[in-house]
C-alpha atoms as a PDB file:
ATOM      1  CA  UNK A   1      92.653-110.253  20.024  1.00  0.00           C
ATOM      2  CA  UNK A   2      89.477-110.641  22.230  1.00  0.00           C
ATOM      3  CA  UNK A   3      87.005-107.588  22.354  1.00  0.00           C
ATOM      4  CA  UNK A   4      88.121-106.221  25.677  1.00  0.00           C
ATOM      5  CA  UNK A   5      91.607-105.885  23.984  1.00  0.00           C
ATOM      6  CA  UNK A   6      90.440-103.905  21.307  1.00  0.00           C
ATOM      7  CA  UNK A   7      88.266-101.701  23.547  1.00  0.00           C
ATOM      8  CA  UNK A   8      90.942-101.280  26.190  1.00  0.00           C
ATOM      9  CA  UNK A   9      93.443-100.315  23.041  1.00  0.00           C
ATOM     10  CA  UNK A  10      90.826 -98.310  20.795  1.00  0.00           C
ATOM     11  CA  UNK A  11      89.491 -96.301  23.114  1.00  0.00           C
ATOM     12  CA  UNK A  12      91.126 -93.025  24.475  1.00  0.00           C
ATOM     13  CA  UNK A  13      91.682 -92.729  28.419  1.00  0.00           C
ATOM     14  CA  UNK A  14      88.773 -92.155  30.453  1.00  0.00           C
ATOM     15  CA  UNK A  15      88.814 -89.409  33.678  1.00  0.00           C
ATOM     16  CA  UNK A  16      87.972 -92.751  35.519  1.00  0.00           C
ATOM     17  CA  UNK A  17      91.093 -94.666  34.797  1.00  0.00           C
ATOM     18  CA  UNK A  18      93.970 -94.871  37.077  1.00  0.00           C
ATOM     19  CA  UNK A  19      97.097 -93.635  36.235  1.00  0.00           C
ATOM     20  CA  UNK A  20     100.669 -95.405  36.772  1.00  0.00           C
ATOM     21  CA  UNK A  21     100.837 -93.872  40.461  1.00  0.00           C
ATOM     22  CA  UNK A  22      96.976 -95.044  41.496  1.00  0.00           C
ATOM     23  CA  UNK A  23      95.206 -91.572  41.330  1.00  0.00           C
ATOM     24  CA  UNK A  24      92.970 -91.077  38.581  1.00  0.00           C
ATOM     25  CA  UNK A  25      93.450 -88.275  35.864  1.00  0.00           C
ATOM     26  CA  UNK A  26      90.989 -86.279  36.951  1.00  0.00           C
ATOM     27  CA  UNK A  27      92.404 -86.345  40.868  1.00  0.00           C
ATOM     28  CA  UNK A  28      95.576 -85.850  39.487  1.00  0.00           C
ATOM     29  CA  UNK A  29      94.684 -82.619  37.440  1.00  0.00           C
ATOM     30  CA  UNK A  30      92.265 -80.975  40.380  1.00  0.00           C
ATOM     31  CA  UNK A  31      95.759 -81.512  42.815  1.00  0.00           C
ATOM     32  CA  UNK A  32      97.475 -79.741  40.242  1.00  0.00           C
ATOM     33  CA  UNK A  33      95.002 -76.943  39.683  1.00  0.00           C
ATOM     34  CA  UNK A  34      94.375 -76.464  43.934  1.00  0.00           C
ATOM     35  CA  UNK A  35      99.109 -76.360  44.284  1.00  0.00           C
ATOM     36  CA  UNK A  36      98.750 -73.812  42.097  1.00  0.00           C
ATOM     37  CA  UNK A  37      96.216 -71.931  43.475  1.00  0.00           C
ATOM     38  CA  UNK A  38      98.003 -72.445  47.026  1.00  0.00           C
ATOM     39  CA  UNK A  39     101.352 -71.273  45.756  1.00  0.00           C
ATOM     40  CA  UNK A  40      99.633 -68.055  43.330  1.00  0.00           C
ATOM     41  CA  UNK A  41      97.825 -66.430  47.120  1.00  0.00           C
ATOM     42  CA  UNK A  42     101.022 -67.616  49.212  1.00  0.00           C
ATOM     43  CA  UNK A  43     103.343 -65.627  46.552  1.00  0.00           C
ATOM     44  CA  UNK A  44     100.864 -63.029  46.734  1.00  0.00           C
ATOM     45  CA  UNK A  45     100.487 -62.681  50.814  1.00  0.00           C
ATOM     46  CA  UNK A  46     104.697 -62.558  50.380  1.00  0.00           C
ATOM     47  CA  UNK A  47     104.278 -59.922  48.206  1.00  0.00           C
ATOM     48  CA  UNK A  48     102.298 -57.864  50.084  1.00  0.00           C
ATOM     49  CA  UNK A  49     104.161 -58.183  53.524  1.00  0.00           C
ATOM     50  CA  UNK A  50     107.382 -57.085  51.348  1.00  0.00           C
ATOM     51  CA  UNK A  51     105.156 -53.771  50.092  1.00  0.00           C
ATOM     52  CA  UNK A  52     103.886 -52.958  53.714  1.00  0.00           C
ATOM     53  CA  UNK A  53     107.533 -53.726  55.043  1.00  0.00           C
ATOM     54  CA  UNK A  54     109.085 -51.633  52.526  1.00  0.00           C
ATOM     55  CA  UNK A  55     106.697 -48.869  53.073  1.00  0.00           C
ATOM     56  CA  UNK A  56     107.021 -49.227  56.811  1.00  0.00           C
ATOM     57  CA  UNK A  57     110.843 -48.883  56.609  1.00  0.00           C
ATOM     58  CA  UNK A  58     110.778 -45.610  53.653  1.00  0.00           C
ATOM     59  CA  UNK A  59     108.491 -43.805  56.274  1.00  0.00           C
ATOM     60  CA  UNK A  60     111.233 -43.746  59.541  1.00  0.00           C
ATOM     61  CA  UNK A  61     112.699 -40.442  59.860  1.00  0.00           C
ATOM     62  CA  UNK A  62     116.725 -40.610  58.537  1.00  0.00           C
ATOM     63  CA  UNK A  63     115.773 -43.320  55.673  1.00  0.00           C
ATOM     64  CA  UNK A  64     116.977 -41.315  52.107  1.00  0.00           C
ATOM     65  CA  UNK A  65     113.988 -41.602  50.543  1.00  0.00           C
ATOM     66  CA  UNK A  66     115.045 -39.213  47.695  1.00  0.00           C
ATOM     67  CA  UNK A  67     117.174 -41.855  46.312  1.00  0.00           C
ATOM     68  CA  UNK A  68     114.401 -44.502  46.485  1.00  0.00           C
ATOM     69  CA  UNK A  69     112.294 -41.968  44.686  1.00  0.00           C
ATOM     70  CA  UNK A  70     114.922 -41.514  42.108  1.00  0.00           C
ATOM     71  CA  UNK A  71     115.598 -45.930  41.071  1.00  0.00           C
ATOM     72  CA  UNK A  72     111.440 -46.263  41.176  1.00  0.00           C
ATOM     73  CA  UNK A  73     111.238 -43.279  38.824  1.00  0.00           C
ATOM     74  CA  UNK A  74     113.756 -44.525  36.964  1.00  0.00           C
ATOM     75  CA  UNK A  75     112.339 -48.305  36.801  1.00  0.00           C
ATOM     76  CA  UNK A  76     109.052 -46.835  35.617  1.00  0.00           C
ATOM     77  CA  UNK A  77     110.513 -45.261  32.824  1.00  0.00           C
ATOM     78  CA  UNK A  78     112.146 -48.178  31.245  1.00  0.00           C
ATOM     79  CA  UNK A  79     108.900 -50.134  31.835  1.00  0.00           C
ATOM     80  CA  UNK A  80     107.005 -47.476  29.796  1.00  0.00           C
ATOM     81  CA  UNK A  81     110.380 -47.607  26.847  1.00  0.00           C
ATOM     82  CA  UNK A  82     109.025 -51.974  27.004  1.00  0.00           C
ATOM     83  CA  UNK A  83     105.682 -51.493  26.994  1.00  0.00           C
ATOM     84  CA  UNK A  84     106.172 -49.078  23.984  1.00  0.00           C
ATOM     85  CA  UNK A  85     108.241 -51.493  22.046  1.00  0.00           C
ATOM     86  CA  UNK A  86     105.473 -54.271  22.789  1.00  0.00           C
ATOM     87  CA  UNK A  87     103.229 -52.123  21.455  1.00  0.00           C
ATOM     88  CA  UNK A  88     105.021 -51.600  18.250  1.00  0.00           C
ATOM     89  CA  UNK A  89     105.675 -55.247  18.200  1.00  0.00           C
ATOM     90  CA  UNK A  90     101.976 -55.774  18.384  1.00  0.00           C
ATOM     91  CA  UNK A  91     100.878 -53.462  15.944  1.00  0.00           C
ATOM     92  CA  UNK A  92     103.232 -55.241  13.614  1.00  0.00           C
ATOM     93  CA  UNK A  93     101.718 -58.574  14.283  1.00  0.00           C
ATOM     94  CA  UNK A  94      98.568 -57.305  13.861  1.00  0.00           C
ATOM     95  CA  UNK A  95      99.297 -56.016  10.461  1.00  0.00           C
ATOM     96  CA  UNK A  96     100.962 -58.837   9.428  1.00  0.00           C
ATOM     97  CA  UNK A  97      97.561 -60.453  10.256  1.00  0.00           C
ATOM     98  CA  UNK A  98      95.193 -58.097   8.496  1.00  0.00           C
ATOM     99  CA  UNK A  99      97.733 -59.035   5.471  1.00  0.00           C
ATOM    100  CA  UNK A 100      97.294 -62.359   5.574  1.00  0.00           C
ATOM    101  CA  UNK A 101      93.969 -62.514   5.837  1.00  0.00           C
ATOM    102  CA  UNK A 102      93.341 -60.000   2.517  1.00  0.00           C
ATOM    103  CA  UNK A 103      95.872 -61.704   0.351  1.00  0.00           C
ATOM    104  CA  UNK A 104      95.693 -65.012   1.663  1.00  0.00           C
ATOM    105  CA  UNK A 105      92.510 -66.243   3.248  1.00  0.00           C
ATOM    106  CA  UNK A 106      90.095 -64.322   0.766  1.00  0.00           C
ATOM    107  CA  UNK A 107      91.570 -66.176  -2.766  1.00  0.00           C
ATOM    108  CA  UNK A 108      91.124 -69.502  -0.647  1.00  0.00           C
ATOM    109  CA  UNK A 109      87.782 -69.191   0.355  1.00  0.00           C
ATOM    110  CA  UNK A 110      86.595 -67.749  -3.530  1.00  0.00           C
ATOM    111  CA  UNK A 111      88.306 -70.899  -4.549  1.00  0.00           C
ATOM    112  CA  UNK A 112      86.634 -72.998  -2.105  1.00  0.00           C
ATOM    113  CA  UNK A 113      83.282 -71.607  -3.134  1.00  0.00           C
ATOM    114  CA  UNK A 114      83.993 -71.796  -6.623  1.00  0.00           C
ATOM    115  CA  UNK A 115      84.510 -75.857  -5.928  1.00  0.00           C
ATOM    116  CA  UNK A 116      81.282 -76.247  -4.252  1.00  0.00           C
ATOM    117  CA  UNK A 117      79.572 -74.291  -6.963  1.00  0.00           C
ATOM    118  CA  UNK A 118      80.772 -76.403  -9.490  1.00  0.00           C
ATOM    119  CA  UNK A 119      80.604 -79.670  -7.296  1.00  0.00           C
ATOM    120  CA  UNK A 120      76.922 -78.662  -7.009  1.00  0.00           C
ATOM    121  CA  UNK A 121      76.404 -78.682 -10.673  1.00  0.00           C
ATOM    122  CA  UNK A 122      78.006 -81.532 -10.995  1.00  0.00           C
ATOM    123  CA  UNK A 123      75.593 -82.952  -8.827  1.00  0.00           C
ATOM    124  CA  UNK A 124      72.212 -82.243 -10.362  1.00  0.00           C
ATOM    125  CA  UNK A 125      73.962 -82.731 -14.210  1.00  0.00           C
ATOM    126  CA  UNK A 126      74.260 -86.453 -12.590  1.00  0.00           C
ATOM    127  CA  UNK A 127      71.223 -86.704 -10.736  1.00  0.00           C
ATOM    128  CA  UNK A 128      69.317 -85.631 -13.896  1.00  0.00           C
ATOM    129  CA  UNK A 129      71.379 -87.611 -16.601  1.00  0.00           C
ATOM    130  CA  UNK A 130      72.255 -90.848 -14.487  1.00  0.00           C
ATOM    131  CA  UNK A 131      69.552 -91.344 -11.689  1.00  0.00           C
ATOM    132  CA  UNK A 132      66.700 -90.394 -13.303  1.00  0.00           C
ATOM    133  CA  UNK A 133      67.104 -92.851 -15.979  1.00  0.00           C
ATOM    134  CA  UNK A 134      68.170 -95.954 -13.724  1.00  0.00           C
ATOM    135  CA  UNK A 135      65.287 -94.616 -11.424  1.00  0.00           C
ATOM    136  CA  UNK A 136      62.702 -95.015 -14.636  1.00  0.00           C
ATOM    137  CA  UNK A 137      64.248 -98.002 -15.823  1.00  0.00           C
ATOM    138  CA  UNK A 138      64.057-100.155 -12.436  1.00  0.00           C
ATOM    139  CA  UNK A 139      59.866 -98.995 -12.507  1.00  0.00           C
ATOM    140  CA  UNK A 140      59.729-100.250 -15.979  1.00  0.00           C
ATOM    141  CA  UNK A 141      61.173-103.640 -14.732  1.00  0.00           C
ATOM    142  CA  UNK A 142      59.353-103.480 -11.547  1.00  0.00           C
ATOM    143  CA  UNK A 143      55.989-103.010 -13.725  1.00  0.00           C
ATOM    144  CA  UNK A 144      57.173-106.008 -16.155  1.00  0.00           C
ATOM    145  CA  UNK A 145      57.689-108.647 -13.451  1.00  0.00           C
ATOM    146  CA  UNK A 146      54.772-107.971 -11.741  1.00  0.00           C
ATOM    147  CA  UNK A 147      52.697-108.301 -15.297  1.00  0.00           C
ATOM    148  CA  UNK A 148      54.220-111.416 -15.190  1.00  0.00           C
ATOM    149  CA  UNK A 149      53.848-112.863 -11.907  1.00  0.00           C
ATOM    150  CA  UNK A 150      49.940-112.038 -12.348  1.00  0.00           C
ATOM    151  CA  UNK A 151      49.830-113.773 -15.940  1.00  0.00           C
ATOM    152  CA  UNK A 152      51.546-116.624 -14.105  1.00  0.00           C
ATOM    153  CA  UNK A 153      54.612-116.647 -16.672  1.00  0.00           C
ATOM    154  CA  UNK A 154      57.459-115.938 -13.810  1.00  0.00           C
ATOM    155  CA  UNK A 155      56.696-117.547  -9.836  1.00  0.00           C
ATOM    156  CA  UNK A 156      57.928-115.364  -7.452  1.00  0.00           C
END
C-alpha cells in the first residue's frame, strides 16, 4: 500500500473533499443550513398572514365571536394541564439527577482519588527504591570507565 493510500484511508474527511454528488461537505452543509432558514421565515410569514386573516375575519359585524372565544379559552386551558404535567415530568428528572449524582458520581470520584493517591505513592516508593539506585550505580560505572580510559587500561 503506497503512502497516498494510507493517507487517503487514515485520515478523516476534510471540508475540502468532494462528496459523491461533486459539492463539497462544507457547501453541502451551508445549503442545508440557508433551506432551512428559507423554509423557518416562509412558515413564519404564513403564519402571520393566517393571524391577521383570522383577526380580520373575527372583527366583521355578524361573525360569533363568543364561540371563538369559548374553543381558544378552552385550548389554553389544556395547554396550561401539559405544561403542568411537563413540569412535573421535569422536576422528576431533575431529581432523579440530583440522585444520581449523590449516590453515584460522589463514591466514583473518592475512588478515583483514592487510586491516584495511592498510584502517587507508588510512584515515589519506586522512584526512591529503584531509580535512585540504578541512577547511582550507572555514575559509579560512568566514574570507573573513565578511570580507565585515562590509565589507558580500556580504549574508547
Amino acid at each position: 500500500m503506497s503512502s497516498s493510500q494510507i493517507d487517503q484511508t487514515s485520515s478523516p474527511r476534510t471540508t475540502a473533499e468532494p462528496t459523491p454528488g461533486g459539492m463539497t461537505v462544507a457547501g453541502a452543509r451551508d445549503r442545508q443550513t440557508r433551506t432551512l432558514v428559507v423554509g423557518a421565515i416562509v412558515a413564519s410569514l404564513v403564519l402571520l398572514a393566517l393571524l391577521v386573516l383570522a383577526v380580520y375575519l373575527l372583527l366583521q359585524p355578524g361573525t360569533p365571536t363568543e364561540r371563538w372565544r369559548d374553543i381558544f379559552i378552552i385550548m389554553v386551558a389544556l395547554e396550561s394541564l401539559v405544561i403542568g404535567v411537563a413540569l412535573v415530568v421535569l422536576l422528576v428528572q431533575l431529581a432523579s439527577l440530583i440522585n444520581l449524582l449523590q449516590n453515584e458520581l460522589r463514591p466514583i470520584l473518592d475512588a478515583t482519588s483514592e487510586t491516584v493517591n495511592t498510584l502517587r505513592g507508588t510512584a515515589e516508593f519506586l522512584g526512591e527504591s529503584v531509580v535512585e539506585p540504578v541512577i547511582k550505580l550507572n555514575s559509579y560505572l560512568a566514574s570507573v570507565r573513565r578511570v580507565l580510559e585515562l590509565m589507558g587500561i580500556k580504549q574508547k
